[in-house]
Protein backbone atom coordinates (compact mmCIF):
# COMPACT_ATOMS: atom_id res chain seq x y z
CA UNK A 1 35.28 1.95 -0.64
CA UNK A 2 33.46 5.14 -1.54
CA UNK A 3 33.32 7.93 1.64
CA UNK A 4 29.78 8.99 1.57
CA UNK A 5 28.75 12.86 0.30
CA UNK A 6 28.81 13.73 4.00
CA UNK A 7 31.58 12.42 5.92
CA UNK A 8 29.35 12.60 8.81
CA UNK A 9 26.43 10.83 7.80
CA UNK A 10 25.74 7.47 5.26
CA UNK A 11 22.56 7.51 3.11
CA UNK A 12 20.68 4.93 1.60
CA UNK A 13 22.17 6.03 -2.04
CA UNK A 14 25.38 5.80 -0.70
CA UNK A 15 24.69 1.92 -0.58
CA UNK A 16 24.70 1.60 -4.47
CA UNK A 17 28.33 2.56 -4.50
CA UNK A 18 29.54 -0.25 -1.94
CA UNK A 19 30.98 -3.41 -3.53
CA UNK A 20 28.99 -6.47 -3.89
CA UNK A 21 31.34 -8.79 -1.75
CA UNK A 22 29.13 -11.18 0.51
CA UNK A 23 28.44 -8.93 3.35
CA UNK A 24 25.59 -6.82 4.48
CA UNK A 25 25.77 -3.60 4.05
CA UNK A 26 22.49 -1.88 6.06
CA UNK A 27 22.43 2.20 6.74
CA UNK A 28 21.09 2.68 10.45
CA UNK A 29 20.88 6.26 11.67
CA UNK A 30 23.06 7.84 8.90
CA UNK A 31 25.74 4.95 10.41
CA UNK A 32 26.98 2.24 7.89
CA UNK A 33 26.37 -1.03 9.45
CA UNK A 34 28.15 -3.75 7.76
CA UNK A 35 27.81 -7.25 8.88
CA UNK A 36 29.02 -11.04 8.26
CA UNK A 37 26.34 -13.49 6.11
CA UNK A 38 23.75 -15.00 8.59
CA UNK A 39 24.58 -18.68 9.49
CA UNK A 40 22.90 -21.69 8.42
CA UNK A 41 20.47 -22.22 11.27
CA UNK A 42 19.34 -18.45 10.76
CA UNK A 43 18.84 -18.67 7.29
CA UNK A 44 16.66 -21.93 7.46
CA UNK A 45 14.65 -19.95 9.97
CA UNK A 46 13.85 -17.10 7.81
CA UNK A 47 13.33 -19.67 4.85
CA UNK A 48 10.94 -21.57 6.88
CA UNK A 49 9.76 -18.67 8.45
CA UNK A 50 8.75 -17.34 4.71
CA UNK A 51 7.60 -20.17 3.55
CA UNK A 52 4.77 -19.95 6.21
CA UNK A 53 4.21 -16.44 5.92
CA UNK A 54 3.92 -17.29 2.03
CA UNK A 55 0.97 -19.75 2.20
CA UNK A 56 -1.02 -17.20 4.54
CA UNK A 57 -0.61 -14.24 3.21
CA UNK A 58 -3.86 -12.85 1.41
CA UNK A 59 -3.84 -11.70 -2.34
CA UNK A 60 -1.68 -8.89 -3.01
CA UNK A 61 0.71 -9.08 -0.59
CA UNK A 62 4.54 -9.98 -1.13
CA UNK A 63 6.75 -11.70 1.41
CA UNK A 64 10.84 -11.41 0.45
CA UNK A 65 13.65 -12.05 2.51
CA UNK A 66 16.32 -9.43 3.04
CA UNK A 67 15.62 -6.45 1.09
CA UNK A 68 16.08 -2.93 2.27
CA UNK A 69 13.15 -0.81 3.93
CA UNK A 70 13.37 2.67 2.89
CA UNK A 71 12.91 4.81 5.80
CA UNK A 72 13.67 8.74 5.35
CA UNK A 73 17.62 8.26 4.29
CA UNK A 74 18.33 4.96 6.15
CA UNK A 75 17.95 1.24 4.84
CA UNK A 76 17.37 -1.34 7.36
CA UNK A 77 17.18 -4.86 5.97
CA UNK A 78 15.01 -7.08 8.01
CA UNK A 79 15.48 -10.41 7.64
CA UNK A 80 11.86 -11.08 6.27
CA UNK A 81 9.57 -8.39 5.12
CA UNK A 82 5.31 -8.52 4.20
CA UNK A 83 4.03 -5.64 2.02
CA UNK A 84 1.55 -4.81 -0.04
CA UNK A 85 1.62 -3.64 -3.80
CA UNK A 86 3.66 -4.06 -6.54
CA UNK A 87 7.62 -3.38 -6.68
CA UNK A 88 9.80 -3.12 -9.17
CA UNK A 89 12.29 -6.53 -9.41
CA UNK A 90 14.85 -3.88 -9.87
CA UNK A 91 14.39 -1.70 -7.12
CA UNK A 92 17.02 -0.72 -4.02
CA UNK A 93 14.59 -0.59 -1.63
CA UNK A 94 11.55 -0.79 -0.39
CA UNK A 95 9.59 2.37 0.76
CA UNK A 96 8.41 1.57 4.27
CA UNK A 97 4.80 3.05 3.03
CA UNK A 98 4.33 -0.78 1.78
CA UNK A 99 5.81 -2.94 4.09
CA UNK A 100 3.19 -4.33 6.94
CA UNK A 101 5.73 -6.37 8.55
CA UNK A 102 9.21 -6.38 9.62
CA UNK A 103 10.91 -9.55 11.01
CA UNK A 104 14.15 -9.83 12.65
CA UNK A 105 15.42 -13.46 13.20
CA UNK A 106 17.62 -12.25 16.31
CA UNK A 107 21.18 -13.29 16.08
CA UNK A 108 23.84 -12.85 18.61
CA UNK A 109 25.58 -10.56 16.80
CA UNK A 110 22.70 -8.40 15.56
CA UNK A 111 20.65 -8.90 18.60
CA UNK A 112 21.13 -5.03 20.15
CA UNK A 113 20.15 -3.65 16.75
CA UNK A 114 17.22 -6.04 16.12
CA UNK A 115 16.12 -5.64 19.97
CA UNK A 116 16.69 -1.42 20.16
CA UNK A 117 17.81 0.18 17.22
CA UNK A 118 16.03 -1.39 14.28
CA UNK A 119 12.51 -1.35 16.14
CA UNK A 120 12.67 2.45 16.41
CA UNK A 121 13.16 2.86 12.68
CA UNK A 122 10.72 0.86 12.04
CA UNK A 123 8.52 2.42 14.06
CA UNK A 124 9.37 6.36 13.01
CA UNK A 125 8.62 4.65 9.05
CA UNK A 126 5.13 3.88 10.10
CA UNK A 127 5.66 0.14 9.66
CA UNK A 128 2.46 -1.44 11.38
CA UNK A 129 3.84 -4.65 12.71
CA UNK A 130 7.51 -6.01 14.28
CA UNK A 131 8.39 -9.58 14.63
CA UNK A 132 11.75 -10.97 16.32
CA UNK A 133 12.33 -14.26 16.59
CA UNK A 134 14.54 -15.54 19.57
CA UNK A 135 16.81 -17.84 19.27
CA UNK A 136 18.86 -18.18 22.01
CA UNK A 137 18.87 -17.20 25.55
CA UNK A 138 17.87 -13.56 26.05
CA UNK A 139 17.22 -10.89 28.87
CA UNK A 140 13.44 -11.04 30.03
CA UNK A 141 13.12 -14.96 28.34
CA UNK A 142 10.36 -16.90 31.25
CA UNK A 143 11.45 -19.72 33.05
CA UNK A 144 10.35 -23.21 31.40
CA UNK A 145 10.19 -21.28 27.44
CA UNK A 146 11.54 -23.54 24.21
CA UNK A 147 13.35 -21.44 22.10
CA UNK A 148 12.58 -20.36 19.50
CA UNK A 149 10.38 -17.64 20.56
CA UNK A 150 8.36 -15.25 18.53
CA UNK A 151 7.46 -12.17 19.91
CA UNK A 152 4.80 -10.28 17.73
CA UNK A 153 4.76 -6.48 18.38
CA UNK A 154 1.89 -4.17 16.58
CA UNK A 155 2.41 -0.15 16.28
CA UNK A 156 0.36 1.79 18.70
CA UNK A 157 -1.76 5.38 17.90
CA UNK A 158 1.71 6.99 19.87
CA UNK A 159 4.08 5.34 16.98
CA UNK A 160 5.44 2.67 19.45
CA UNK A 161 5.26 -0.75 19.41
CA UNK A 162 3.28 -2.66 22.08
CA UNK A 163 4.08 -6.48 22.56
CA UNK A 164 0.75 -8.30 20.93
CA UNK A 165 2.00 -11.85 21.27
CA UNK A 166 4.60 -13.86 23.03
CA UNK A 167 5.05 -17.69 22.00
CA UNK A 168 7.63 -20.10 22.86
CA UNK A 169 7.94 -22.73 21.05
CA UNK A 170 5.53 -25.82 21.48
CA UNK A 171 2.82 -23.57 22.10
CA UNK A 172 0.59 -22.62 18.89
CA UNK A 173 -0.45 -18.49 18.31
CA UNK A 174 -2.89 -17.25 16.25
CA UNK A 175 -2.36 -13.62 15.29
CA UNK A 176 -4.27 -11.32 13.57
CA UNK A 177 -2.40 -8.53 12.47
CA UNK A 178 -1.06 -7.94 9.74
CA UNK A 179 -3.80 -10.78 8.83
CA UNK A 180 -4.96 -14.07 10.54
CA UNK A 181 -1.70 -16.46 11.12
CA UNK A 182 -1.81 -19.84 13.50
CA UNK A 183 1.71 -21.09 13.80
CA UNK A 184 4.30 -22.79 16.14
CA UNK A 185 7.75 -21.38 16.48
CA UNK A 186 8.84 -25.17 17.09
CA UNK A 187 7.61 -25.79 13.33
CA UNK A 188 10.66 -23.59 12.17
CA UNK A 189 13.44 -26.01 13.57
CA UNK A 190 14.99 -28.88 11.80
């Protein structure tokens, strides 16, 4: 594996020199982050996940699963991104100028970086709206909520994100931002 220019600190470029081997490769921080293929049940979430986001999105707006975000030199990879414009097929990344929303289907372990880390970057690359979808037991989940739960955060003026929705599944929400969306987490499961 290739040491990156500064042995201090990873860069998205450095990414194109990694081998293409099955896992994730993801630059958070100027730290390489390299993780395992998501299971099954996560990937059928993002698919289904996608396929909603798909049929409600309005004209030209994109919806792809795990591409990099371009944010200063670090690449994230959410697990489902919504942008607007065209990109190139070809391209690394993503610049975060385009992407509306970030979603992080939370796995065990991923779940500090989708909860802590990844939020921030997102934030500090302007990206307007942050979705993580729970799906399995987690610090601050209510008594009596169904997993999966989506929790729908939207930037604020101060660059942070501020919870907008919270919705357990069985129970239907209707967002509005990045545009109007009525779904039930429970709708995602097998």
């Amino acid at each position: 594996m290739r040491v990156p220019a500064s042995a201090n600190r990873w860069t998205a470029a450095d990414l194109d020199h990694l081998p293409e081997n099955g896992l994730r490769y993801e630059v958070l921080n100027g730290q390489l982050i390299v993780n395992a293929v998501p299971t099954p049940i996560h990937q059928l979430l993002v698919m289904r996940l996608g396929s909603i986001l798909e049929i409600a999105v309005p004209e030209g707006y994109f919806v792809l699963p795990g591409v990099g975000v371009l944010i200063g030199e670090d690449e994230p990879i959410p697990d489902l991104v919504v942008g607007i414009g065209n990109i190139p097929l070809d391209a690394h990344g993503i610049p975060a100028a385009q992407i509306q929303l970030a979603v992080e289907v939370i796995s065990r372990s991923t779940a500090a970086m989708d909860r802590r880390i990844k939020p921030d970057l997102y934030a500090e690359g302007g990206i307007p709206n942050y979705w993580r979808l729970e799906t399995s037991r987690f610090k601050g989940q209510l008594p009596g909520e169904e997993l999966p739960v989506l929790v729908a955060d939207a930037l604020t003026e101060e660059g942070e994100y501020e919870q907008i929705a919270r919705c357990p599944a069985g129970r239907v929400a209707t967002l509005n931002s990045p545009f109007d969306i009525t779904l039930d987490p429970a709708d995602l499961l097998p």
